[in-house]
Protein backbone atom coordinates (compact mmCIF):
# COMPACT_ATOMS: atom_id res chain seq x y z
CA UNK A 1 116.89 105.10 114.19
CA UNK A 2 116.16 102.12 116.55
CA UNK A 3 113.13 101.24 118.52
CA UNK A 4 112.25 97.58 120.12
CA UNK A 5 109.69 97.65 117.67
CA UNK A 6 111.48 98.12 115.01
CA UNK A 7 111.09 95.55 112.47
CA UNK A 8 113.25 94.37 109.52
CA UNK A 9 112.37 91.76 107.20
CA UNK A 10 113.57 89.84 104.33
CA UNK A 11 110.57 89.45 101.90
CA UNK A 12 109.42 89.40 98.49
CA UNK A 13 106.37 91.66 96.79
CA UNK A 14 105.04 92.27 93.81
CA UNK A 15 107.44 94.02 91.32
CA UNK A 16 105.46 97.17 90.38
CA UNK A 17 106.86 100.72 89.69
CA UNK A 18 107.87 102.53 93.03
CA UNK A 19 104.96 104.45 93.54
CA UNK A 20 102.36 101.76 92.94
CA UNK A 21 104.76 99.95 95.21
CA UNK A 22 104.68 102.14 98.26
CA UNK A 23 101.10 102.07 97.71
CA UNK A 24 100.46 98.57 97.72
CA UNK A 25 102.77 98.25 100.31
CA UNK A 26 100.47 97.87 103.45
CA UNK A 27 98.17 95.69 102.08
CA UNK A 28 101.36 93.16 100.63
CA UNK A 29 102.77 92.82 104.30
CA UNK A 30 99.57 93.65 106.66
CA UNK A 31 99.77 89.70 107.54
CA UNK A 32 103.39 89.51 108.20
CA UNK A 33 103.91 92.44 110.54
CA UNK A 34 103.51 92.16 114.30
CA UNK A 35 102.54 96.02 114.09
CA UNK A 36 99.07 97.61 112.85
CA UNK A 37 100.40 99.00 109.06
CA UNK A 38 97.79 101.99 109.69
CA UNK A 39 99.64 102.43 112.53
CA UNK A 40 103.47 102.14 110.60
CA UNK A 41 105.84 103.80 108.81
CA UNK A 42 107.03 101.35 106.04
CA UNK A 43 109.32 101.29 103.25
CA UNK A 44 110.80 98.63 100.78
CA UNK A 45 114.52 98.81 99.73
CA UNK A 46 115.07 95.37 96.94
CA UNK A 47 117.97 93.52 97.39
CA UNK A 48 118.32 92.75 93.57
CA UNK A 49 117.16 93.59 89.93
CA UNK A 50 113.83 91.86 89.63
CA UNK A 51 114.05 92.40 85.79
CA UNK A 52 110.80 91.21 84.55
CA UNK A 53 109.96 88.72 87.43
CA UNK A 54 106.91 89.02 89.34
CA UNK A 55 108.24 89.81 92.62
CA UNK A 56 111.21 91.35 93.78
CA UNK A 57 113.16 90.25 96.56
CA UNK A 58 114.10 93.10 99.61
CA UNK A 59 114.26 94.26 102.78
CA UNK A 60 110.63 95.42 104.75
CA UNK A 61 111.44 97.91 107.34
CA UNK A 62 108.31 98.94 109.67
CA UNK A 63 108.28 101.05 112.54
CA UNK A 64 105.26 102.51 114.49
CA UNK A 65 104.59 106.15 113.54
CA UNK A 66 104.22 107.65 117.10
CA UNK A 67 107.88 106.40 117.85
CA UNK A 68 109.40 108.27 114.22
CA UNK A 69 107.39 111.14 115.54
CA UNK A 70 108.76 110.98 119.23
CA UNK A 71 112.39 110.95 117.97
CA UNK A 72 111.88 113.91 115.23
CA UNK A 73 110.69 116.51 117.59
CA UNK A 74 113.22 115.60 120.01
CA UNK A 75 115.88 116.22 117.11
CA UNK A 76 114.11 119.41 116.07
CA UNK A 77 113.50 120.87 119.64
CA UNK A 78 117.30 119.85 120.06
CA UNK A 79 117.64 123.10 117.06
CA UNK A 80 118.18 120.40 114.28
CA UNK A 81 116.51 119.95 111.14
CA UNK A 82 114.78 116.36 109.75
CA UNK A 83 115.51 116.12 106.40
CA UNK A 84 112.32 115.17 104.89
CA UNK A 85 112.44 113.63 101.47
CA UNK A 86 115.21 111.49 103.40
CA UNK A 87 112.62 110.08 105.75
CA UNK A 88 110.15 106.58 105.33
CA UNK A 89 107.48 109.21 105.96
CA UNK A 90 108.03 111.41 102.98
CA UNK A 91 108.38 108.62 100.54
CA UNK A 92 105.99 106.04 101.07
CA UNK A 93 103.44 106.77 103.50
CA UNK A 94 103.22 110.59 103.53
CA UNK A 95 102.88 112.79 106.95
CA UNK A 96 101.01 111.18 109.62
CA UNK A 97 97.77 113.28 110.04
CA UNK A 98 97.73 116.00 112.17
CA UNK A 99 101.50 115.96 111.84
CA UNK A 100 103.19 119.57 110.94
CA UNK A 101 106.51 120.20 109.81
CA UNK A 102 108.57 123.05 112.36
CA UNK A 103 110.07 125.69 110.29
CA UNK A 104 113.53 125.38 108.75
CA UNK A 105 116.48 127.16 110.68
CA UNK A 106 119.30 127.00 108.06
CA UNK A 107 121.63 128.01 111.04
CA UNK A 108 120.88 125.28 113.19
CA UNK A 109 120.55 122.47 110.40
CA UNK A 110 122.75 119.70 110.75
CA UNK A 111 125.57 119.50 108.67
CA UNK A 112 125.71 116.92 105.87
């Protein structure tokens, strides 16, 4: 997915176990994002083994939540389904509120 506001960084964070990770995430990078993190979808992907170093080394990738939003329902009113668990969303930041998942159509899923 692209988006002029899409923003990719090379950084280092503090090497904690993924969830405590995702959860620290927004308060790690609030002062190195041109975007409001409350206002974001971000996730973390390392670039190496940080072993038992304090921080690890990876990619940041933010993207404001309204735009991921915008381009899901057009995929799902196009009769395609958004895989989830696959999604910045579903792993770090959880569903935007107010946001609903449509209901699954197995025949009109995309193919993997």
């Amino acid at each position: 997915m692209t988006n002029p506001q899409l923003v990719v960084r090379e950084m280092s964070v503090s090497n904690l176990p993924a969830k405590e990770m995702h959860q620290s995430l927004p308060f790690q990078v609030r002062d190195m994002l041109p975007l409001a993190v409350e206002r974001s979808l971000l996730d973390f992907h390392p670039l190496e083994e940080p072993g038992d170093s304090p921080t690890v080394r990876g990619l940041l990738i933010a993207m404001p939540k309204d735009a991921v939003l915008e381009a899901v329902t057009a995929v799902e009113n196009a009769g395609l389904h958004v895989e989830g668990s696959t999604s910045p969303r579903s792993r770090c930041c959880g569903p935007p509120p107010g946001w609903t998942p449509r209901s699954r159509r197995s025949s009109t899923s995309a193919p993997r």
